[in-house]
Protein backbone atom coordinates (compact mmCIF):
# COMPACT_ATOMS: atom_id res chain seq x y z
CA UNK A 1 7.61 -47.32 -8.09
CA UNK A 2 3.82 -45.80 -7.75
CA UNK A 3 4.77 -44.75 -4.32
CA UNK A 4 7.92 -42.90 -5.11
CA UNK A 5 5.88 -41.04 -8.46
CA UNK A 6 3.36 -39.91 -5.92
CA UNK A 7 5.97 -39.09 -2.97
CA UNK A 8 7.73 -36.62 -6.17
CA UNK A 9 4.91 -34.96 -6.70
CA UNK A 10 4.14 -34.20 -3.39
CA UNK A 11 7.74 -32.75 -3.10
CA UNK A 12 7.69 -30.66 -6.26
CA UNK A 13 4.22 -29.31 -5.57
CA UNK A 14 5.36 -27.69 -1.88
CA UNK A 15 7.22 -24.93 -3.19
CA UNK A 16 4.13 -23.63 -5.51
CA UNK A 17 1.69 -24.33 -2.27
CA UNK A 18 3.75 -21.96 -0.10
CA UNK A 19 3.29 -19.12 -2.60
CA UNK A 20 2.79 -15.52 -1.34
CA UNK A 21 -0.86 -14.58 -2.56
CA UNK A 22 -0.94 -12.39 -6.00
CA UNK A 23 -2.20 -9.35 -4.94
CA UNK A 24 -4.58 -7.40 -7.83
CA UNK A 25 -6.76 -4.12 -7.71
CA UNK A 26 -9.74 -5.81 -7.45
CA UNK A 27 -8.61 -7.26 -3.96
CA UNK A 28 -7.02 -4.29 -2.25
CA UNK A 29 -9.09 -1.04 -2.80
CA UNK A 30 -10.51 -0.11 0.76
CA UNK A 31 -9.40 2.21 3.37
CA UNK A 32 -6.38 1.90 5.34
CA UNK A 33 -4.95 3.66 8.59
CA UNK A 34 -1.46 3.78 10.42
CA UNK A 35 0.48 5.60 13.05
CA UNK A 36 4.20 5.87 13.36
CA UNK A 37 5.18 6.66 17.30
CA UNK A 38 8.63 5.32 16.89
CA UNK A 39 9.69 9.40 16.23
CA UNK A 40 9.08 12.15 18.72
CA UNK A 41 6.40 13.50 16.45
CA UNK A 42 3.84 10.94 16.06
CA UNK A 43 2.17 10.93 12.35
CA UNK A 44 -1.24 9.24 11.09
CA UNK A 45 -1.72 7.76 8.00
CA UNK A 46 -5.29 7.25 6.08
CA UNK A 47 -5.18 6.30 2.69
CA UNK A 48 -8.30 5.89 0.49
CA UNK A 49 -7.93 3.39 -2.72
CA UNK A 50 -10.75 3.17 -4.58
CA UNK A 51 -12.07 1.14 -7.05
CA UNK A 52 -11.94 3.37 -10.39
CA UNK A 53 -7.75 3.31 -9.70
CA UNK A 54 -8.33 7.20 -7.77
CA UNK A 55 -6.80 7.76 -4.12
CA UNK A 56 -6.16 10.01 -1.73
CA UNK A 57 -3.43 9.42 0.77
CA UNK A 58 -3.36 12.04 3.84
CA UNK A 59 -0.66 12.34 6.95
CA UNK A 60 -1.24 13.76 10.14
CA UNK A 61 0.86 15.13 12.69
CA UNK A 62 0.26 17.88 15.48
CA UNK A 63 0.16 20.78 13.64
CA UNK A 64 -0.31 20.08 9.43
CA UNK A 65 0.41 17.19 7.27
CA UNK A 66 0.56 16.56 4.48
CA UNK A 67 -1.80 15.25 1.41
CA UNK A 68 -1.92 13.88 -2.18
CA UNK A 69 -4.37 12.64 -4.72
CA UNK A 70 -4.32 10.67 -8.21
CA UNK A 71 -4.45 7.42 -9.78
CA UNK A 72 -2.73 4.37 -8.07
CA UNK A 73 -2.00 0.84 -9.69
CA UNK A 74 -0.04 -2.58 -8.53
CA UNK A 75 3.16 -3.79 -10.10
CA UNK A 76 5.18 -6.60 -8.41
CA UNK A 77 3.37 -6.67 -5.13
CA UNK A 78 3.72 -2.66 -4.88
CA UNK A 79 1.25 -0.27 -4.60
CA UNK A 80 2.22 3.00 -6.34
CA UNK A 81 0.53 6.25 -5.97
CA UNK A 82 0.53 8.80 -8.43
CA UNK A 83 0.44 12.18 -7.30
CA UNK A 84 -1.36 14.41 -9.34
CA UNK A 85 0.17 17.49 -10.39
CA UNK A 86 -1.22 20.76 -8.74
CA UNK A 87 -1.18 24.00 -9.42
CA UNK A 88 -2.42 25.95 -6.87
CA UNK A 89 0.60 27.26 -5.11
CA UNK A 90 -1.57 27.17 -1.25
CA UNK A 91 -2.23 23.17 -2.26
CA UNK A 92 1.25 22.59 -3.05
CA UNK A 93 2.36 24.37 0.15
CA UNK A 94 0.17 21.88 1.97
CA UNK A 95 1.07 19.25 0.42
CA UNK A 96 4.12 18.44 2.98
CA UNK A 97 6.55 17.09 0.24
CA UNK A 98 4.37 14.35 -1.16
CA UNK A 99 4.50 14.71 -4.54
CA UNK A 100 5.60 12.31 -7.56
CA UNK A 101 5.22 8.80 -6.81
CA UNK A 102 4.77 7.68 -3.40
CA UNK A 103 5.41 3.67 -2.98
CA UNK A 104 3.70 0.91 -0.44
CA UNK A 105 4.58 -2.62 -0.21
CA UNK A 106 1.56 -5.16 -0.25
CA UNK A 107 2.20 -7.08 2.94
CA UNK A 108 -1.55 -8.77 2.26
CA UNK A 109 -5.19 -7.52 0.99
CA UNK A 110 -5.07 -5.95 4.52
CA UNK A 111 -2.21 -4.18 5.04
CA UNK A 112 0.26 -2.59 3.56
CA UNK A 113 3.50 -0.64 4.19
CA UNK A 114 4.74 3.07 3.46
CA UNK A 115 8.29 3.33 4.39
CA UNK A 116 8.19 2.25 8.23
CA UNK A 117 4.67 2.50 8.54
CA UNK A 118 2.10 -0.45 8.34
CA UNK A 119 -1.00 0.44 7.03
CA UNK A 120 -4.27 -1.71 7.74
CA UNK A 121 -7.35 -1.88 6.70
CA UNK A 122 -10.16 -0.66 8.30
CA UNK A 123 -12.88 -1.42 5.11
């Protein structure tokens, strides 16, 4: 009887063990980096979250890129960044379409992923 108690517990305990890691802003702000070269133009990714909930997110191909700023925060293992609003019609030329909300999946504390792209972390 004790053994099949403890044998239960062990079996209902498993699924909790094998949990995905809860991933909070204290544990992911650092900088990450990524390149997509599955496309003929290859891009680079750095983005910058830092620890008072401010990033900036930059991509890099041949010629331009593209760039946003704001505020970013975690809900349901997803990183979303904010895009602050600008109003300085050069800046928003340059900006390369990011604008609005721009979302990552949290693979881990060390990388993440931004549409095809995974991002690591580099500190």
């Amino acid at each position: 009887m004790r053994k099949g108690f403890i044998y239960a517990i062990v079996i209902l305990s498993m699924p909790m063990s094998c949990r995905v890691q809860k991933i909070d802003q204290e544990l992911i702000y650092g900088t990450f980096t990524g390149s997509d070269a599955n496309k003929m133009v290859v891009s680079f990714f750095t983005l910058e979250l830092k620890s008072d909930g401010t990033f900036v997110f930059d991509r890099r191909i041949h010629l331009g890129g593209s760039h946003c700023s704001g505020k970013w925060r975690i809900t349901d293992e997803k990183v979303l960044l904010e895009c602050s609003e600008v109003t300085d019609p050069m800046e928003a030329l340059t900006r390369g379409g990011m604008s609005g909300v721009q979302e990552l999946q949290a693979i881990s504390k060390n990388r993440l992923k931004y549409m095809d792209v995974v991002l690591k972390r580099v500190k």
